[in-house]
Protein backbone atom coordinates (compact mmCIF):
# COMPACT_ATOMS: atom_id res chain seq x y z
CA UNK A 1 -4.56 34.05 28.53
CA UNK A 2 -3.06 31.88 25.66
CA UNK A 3 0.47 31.30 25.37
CA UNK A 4 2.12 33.68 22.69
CA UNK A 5 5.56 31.63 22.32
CA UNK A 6 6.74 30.53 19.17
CA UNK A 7 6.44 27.12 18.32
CA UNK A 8 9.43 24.85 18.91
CA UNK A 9 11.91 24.51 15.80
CA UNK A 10 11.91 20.71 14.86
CA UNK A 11 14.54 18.93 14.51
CA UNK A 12 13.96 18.32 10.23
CA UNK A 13 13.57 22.58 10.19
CA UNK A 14 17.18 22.64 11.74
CA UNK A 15 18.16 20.60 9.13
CA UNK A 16 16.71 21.80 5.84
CA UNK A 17 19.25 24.55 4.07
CA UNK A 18 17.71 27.17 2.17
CA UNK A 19 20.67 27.74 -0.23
CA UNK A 20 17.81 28.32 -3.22
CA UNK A 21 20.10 26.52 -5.27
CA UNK A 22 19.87 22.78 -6.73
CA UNK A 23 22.29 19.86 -6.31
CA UNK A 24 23.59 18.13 -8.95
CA UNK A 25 21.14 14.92 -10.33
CA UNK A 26 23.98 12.36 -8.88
CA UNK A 27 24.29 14.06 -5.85
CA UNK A 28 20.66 13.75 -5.69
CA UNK A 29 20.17 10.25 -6.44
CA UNK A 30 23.04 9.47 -4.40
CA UNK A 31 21.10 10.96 -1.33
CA UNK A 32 17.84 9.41 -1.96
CA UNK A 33 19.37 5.76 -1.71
CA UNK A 34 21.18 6.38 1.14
CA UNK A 35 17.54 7.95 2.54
CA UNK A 36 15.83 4.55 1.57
CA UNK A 37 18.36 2.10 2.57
CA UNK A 38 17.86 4.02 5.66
CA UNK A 39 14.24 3.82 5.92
CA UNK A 40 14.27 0.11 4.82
CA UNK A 41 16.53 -0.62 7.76
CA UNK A 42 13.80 0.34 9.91
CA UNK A 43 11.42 -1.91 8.50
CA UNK A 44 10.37 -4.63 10.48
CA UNK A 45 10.44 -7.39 8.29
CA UNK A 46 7.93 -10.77 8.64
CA UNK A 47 9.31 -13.89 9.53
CA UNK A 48 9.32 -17.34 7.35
CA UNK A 49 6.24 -18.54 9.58
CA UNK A 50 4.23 -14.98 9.13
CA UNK A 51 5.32 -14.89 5.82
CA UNK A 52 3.60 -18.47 5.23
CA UNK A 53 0.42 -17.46 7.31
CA UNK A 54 -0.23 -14.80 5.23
CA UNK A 55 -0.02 -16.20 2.30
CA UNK A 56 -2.24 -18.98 3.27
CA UNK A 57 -5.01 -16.15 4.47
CA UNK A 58 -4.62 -14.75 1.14
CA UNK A 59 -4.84 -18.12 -0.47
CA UNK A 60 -7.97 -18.83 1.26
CA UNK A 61 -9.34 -15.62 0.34
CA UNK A 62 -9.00 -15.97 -2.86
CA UNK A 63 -10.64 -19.40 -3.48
CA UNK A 64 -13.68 -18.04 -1.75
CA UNK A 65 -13.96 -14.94 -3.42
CA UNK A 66 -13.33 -17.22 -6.88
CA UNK A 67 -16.89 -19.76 -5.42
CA UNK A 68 -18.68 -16.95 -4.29
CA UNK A 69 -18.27 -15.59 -8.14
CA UNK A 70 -18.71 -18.19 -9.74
CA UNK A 71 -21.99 -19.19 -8.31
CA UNK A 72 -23.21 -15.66 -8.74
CA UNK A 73 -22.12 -16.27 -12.71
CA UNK A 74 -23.92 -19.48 -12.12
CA UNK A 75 -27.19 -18.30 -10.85
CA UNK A 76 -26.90 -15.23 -13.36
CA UNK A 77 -26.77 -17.62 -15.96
CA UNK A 78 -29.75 -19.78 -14.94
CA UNK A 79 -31.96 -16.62 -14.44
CA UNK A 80 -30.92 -15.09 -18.04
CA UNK A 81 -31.00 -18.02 -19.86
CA UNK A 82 -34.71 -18.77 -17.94
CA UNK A 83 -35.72 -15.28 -19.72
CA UNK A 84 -34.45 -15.95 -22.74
CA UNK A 85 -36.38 -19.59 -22.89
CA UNK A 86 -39.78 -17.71 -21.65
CA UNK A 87 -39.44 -14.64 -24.17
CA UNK A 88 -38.54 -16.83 -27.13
């Protein structure tokens, strides 16, 4: 038969308060930078060298994605301007 016990309470239910009734807006914006100078200590932040390597793999990406444009521009050109010459 299935198990009929109630789910576990987690930890953030325990935590919540269900006052129904608003804090003030300092209060609030007091607790939401504490909550993101928490979360940012968490982050796991890149080092000089990954920091470089990335930007060079971005770099890179970027001057190929700028050829591979401009010689579809290029060939674009060629096959409009090839109409243009025939129709006129």
């Amino acid at each position: 038969m299935a198990n009929n016990e109630k789910p576990a309470v987690s930890s953030t239910d325990a935590v919540k308060k269900e006052t129904g009734k608003k804090a003030s807006f300092p209060k609030r914006v007091a607790k939401w930078f504490r909550e993101m100078v928490s979360e940012l200590k968490k982050v796991i932040w890149p080092t000089p060298k990954q920091t470089a390597g990335f930007t060079a793999v971005a770099l890179v990406v970027m001057v190929v994605a700028s050829v591979f444009i401009w010689g579809f521009d290029q060939i674009a050109q060629f096959i409009v301007s090839t109409i243009i010459s025939l129709a006129g």
